[in-house]
PDB file of N, CA and C in Angstrom:
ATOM      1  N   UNK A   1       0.824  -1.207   0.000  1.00  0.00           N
ATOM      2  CA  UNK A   1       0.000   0.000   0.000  1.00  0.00           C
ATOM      3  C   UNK A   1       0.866   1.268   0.000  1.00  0.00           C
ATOM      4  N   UNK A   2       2.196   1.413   0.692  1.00  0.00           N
ATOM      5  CA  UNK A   2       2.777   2.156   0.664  1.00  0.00           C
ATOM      6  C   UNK A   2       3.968   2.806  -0.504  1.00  0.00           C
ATOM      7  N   UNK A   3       3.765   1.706  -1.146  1.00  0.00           N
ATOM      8  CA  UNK A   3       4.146   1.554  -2.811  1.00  0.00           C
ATOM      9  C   UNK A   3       3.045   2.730  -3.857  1.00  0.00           C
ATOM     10  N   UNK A   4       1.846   2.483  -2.957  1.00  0.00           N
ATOM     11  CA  UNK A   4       1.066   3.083  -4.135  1.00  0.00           C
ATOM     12  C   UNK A   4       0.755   4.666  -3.916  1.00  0.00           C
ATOM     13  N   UNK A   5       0.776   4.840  -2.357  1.00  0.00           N
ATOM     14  CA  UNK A   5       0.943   5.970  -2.183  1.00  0.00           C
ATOM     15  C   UNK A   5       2.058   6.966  -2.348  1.00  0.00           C
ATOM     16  N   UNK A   6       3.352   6.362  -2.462  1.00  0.00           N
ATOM     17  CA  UNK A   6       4.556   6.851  -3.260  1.00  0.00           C
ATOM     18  C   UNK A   6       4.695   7.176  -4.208  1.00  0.00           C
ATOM     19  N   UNK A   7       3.670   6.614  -5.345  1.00  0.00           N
ATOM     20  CA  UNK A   7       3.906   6.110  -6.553  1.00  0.00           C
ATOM     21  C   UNK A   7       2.810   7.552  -6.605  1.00  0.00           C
ATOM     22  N   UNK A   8       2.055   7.776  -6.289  1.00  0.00           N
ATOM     23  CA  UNK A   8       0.569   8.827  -6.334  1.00  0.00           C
ATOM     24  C   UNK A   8       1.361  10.096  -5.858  1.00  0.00           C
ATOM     25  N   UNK A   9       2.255  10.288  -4.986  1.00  0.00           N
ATOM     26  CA  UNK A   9       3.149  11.418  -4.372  1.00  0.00           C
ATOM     27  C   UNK A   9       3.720  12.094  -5.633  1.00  0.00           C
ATOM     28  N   UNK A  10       4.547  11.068  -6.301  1.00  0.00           N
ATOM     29  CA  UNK A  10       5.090  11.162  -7.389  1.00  0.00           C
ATOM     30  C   UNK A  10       4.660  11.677  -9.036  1.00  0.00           C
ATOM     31  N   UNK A  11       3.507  11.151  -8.785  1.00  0.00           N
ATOM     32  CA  UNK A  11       2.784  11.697  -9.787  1.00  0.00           C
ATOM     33  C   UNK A  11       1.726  12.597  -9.604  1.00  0.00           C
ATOM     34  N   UNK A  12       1.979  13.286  -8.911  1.00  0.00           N
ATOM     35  CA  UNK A  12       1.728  14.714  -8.184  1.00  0.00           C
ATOM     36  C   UNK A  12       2.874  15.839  -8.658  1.00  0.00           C
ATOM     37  N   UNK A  13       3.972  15.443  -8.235  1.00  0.00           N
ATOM     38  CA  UNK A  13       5.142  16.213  -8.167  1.00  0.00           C
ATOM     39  C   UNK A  13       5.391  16.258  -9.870  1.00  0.00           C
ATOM     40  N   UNK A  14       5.270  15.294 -10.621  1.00  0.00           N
ATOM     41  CA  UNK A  14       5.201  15.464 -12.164  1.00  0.00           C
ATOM     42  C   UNK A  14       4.463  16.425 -12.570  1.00  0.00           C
ATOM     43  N   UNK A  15       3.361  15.984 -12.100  1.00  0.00           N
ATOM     44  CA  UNK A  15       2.264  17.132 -12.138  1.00  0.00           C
ATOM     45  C   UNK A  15       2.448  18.871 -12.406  1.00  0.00           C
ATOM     46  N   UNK A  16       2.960  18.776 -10.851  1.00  0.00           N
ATOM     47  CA  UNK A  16       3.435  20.368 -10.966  1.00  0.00           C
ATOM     48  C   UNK A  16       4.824  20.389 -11.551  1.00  0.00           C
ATOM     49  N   UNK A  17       5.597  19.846 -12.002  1.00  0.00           N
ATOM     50  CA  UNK A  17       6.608  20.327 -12.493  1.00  0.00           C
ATOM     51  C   UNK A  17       6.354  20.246 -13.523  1.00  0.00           C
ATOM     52  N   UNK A  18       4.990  19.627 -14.468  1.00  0.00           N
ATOM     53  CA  UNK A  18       4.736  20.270 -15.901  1.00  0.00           C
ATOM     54  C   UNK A  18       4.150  21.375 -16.119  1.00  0.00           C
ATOM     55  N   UNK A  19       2.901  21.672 -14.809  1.00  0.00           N
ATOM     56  CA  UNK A  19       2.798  23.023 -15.247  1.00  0.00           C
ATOM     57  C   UNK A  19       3.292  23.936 -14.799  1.00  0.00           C
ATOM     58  N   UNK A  20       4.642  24.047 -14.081  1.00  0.00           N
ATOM     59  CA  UNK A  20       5.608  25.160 -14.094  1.00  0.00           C
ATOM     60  C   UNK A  20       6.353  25.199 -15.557  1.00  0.00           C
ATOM     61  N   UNK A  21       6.623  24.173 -15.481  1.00  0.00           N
ATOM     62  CA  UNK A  21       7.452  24.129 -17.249  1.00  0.00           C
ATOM     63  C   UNK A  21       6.346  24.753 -18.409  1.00  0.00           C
ATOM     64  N   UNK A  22       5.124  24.346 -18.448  1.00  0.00           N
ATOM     65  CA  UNK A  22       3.990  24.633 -19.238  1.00  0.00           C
ATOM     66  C   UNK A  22       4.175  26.344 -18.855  1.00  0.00           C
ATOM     67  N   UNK A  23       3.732  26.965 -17.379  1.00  0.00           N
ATOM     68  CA  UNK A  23       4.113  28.525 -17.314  1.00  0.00           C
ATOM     69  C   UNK A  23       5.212  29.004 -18.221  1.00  0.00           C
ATOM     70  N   UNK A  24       6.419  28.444 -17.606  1.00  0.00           N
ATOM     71  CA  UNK A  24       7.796  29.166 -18.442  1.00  0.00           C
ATOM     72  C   UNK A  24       7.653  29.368 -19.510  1.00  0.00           C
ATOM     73  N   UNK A  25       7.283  28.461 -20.469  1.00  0.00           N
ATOM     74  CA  UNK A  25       7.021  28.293 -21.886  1.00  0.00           C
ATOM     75  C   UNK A  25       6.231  29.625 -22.180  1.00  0.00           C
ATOM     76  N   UNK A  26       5.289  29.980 -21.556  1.00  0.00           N
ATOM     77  CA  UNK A  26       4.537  31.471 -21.681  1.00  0.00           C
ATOM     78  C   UNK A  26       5.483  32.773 -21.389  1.00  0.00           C
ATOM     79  N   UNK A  27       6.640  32.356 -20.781  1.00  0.00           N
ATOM     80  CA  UNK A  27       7.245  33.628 -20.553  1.00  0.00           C
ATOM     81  C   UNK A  27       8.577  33.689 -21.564  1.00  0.00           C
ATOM     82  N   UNK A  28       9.020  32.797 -22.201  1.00  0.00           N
ATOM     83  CA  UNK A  28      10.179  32.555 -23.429  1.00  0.00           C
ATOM     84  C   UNK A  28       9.777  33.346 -24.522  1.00  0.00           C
ATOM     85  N   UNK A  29      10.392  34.101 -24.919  1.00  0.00           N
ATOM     86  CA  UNK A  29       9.911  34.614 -26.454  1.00  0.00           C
ATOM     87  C   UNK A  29      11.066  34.457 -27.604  1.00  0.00           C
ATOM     88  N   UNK A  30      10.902  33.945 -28.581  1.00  0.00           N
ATOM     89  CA  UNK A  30      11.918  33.852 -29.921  1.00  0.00           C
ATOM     90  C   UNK A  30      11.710  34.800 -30.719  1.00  0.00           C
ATOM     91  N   UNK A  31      12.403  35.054 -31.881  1.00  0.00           N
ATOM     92  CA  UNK A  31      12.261  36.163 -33.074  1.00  0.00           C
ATOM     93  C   UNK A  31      12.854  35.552 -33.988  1.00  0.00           C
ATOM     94  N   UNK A  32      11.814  35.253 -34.763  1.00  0.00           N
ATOM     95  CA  UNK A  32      12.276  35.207 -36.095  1.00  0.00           C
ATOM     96  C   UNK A  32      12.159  35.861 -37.673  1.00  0.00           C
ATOM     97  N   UNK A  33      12.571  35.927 -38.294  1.00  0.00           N
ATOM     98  CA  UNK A  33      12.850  37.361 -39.473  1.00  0.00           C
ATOM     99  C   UNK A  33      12.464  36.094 -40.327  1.00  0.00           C
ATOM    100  N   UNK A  34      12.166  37.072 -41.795  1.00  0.00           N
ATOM    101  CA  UNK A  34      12.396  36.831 -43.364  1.00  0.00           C
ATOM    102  C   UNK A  34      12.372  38.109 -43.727  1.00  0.00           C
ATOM    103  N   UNK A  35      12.982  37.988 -45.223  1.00  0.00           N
ATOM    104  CA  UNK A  35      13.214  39.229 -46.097  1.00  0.00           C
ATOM    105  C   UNK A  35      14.227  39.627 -45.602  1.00  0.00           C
ATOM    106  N   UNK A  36      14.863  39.351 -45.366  1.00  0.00           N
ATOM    107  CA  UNK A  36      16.733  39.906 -44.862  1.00  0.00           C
ATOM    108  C   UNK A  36      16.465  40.376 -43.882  1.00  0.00           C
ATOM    109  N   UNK A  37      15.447  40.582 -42.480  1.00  0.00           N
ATOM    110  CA  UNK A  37      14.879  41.055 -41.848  1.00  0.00           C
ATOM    111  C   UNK A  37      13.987  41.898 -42.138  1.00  0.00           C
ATOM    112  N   UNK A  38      13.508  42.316 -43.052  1.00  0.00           N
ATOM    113  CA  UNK A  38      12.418  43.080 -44.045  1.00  0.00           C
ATOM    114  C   UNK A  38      11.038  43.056 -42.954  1.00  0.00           C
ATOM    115  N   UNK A  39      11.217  41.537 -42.457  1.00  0.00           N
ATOM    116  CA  UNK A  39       9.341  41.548 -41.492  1.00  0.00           C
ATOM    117  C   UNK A  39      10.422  40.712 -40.483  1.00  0.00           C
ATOM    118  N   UNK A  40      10.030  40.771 -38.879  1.00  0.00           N
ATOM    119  CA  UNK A  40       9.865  39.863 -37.831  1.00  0.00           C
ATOM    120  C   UNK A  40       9.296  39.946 -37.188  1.00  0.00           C
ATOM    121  N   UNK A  41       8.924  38.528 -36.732  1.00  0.00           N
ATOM    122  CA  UNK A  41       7.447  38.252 -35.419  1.00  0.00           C
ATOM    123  C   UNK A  41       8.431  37.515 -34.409  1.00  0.00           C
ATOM    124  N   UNK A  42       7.783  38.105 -33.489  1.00  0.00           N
ATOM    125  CA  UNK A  42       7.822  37.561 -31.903  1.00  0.00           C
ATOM    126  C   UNK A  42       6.853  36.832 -31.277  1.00  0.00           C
ATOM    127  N   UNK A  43       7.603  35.844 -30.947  1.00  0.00           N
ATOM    128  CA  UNK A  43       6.291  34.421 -30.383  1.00  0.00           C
ATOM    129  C   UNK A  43       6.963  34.233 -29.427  1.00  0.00           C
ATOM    130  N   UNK A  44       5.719  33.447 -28.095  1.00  0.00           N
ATOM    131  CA  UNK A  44       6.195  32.719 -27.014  1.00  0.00           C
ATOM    132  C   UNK A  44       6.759  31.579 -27.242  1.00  0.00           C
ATOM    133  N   UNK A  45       7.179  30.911 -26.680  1.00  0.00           N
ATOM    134  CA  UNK A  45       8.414  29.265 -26.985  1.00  0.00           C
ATOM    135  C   UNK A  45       6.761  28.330 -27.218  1.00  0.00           C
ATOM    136  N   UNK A  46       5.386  28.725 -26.829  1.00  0.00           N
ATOM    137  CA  UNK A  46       4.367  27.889 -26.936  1.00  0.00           C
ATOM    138  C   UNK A  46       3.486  28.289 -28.377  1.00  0.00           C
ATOM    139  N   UNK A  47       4.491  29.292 -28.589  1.00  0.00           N
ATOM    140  CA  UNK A  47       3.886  29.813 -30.131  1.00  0.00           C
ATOM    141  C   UNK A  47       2.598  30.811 -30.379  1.00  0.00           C
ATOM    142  N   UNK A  48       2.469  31.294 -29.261  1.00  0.00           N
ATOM    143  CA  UNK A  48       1.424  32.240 -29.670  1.00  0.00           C
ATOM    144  C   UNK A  48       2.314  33.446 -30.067  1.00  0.00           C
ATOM    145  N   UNK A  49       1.816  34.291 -31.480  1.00  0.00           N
ATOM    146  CA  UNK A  49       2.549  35.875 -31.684  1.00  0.00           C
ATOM    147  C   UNK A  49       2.434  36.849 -30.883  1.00  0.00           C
ATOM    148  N   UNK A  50       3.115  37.237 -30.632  1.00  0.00           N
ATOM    149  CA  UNK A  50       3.064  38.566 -29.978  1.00  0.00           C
ATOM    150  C   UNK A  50       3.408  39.995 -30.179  1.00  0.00           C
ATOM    151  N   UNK A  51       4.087  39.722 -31.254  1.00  0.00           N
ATOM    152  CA  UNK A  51       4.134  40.803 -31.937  1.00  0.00           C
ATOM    153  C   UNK A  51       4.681  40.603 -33.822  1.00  0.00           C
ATOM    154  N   UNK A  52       4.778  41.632 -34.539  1.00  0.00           N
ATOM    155  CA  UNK A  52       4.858  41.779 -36.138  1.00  0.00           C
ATOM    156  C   UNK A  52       5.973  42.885 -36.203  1.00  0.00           C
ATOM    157  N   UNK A  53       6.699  43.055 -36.589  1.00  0.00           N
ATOM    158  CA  UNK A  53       7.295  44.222 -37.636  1.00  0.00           C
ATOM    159  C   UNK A  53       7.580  43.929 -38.502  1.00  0.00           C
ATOM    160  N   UNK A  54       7.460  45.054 -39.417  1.00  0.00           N
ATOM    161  CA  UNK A  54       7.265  45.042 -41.017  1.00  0.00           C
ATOM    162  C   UNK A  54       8.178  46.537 -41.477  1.00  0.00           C
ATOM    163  N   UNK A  55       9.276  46.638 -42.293  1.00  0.00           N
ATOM    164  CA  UNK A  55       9.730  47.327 -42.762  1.00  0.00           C
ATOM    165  C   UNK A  55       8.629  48.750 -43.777  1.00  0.00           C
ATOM    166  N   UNK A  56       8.750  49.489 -43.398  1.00  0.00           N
ATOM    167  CA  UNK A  56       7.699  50.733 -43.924  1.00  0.00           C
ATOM    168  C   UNK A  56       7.924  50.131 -45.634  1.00  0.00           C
ATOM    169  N   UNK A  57       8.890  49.922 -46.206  1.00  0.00           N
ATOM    170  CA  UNK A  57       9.395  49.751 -48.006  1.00  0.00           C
ATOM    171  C   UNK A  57       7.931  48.658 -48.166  1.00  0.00           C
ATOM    172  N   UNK A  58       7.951  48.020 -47.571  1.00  0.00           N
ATOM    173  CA  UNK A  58       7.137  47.024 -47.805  1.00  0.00           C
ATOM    174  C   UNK A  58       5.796  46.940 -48.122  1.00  0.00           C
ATOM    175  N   UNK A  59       5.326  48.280 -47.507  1.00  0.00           N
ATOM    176  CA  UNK A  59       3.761  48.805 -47.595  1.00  0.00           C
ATOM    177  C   UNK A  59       2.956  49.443 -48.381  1.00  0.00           C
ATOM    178  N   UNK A  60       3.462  48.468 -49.684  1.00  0.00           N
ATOM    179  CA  UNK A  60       2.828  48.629 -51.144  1.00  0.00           C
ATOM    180  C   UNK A  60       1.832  47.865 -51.666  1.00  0.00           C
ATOM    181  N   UNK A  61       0.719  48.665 -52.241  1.00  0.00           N
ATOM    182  CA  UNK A  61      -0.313  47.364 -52.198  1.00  0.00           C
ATOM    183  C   UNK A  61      -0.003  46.416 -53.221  1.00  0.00           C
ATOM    184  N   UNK A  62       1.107  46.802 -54.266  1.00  0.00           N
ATOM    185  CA  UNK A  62       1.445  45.534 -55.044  1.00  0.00           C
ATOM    186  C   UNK A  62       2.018  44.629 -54.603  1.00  0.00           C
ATOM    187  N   UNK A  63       2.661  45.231 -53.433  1.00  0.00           N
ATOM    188  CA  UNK A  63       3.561  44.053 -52.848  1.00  0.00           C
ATOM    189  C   UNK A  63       2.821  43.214 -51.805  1.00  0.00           C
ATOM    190  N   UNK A  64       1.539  43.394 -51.551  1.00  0.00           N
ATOM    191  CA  UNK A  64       0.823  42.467 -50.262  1.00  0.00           C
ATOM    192  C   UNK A  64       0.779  41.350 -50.568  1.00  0.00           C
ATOM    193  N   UNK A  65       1.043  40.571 -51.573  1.00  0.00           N
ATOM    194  CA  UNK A  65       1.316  38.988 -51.718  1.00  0.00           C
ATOM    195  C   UNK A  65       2.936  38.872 -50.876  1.00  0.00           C
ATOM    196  N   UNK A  66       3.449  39.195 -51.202  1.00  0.00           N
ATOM    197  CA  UNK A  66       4.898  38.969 -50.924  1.00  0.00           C
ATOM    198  C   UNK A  66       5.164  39.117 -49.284  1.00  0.00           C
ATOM    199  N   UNK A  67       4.510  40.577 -48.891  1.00  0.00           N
ATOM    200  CA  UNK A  67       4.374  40.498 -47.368  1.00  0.00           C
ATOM    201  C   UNK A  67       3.781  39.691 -46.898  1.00  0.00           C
ATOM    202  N   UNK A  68       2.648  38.845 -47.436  1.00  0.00           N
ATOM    203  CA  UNK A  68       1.528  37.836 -46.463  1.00  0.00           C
ATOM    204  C   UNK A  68       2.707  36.696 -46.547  1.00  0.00           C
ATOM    205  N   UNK A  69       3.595  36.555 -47.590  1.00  0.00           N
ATOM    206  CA  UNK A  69       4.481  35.758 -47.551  1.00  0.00           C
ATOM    207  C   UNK A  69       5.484  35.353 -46.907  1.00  0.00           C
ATOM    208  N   UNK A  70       5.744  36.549 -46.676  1.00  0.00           N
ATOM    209  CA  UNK A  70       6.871  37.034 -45.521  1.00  0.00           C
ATOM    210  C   UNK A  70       6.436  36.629 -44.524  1.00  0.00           C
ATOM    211  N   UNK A  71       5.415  37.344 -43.703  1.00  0.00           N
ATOM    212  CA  UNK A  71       4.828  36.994 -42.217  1.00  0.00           C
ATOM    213  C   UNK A  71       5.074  35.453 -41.856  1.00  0.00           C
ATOM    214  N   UNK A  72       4.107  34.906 -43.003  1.00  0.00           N
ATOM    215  CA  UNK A  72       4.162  33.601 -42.829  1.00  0.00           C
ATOM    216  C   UNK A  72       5.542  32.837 -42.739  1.00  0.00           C
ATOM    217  N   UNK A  73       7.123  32.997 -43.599  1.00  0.00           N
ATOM    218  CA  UNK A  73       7.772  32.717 -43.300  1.00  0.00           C
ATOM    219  C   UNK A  73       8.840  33.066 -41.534  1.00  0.00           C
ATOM    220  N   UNK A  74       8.539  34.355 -41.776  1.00  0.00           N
ATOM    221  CA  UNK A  74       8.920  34.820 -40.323  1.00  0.00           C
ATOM    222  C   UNK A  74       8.475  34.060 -39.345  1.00  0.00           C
ATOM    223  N   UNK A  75       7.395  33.816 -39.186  1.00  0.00           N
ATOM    224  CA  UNK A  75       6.535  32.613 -38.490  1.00  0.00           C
ATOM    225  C   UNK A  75       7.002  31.489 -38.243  1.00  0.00           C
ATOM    226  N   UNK A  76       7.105  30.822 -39.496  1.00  0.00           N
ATOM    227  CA  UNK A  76       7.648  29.638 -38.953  1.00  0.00           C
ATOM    228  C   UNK A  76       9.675  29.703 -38.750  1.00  0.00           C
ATOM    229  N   UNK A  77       9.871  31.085 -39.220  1.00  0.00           N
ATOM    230  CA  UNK A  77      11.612  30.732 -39.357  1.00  0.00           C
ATOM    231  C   UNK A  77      11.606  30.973 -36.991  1.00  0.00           C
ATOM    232  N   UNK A  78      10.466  31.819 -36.600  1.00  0.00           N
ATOM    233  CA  UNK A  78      10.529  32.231 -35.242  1.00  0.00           C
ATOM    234  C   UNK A  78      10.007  30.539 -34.558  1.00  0.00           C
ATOM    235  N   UNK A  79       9.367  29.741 -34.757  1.00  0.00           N
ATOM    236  CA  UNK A  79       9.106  28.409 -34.974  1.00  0.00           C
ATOM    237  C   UNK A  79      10.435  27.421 -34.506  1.00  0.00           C
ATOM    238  N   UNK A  80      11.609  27.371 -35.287  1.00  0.00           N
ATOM    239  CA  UNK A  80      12.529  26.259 -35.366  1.00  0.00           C
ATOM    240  C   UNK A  80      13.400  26.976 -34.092  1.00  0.00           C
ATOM    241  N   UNK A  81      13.113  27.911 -33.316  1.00  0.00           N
ATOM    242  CA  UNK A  81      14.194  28.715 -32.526  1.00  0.00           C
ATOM    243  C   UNK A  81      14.105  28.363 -31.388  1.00  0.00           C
TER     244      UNK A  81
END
């Protein structure tokens, strides 16, 4: 019996040491660029954005394919970090 209540202690203590690790993860932030740095986004290590910059050159409406392009790469290049 005292096996199992050890064993239940233990997986308690897992417990909270995932969601402290799960917290931290909310407080990590990466940056990652595309376009030679042209655009970068800032994400938490759990991947939500938190922020965008975008080079002013960029804010052409011919060019809004290329920026949606960008973001999206910035995204995932802030992703592998």
């Amino acid at each position: 019996m005292r096996d199992i209540m050890g064993l239940m202690k233990q997986a308690q203590e897992m417990q909270q040491k995932m969601a402290n690790v799960q917290a931290e993860l909310d407080t990590i932030e990466v940056e990652g660029a595309a376009g030679g740095g042209m655009v970068t986004v800032t994400m938490t290590a759990k991947g939500a954005l938190k922020a965008v910059k975008i080079d002013p050159s960029l804010m052409v409406a011919e060019e809004r394919e290329i920026l949606e392009d960008l973001v999206v790469a910035a995204c995932a290049d802030a992703r592998t970090r």
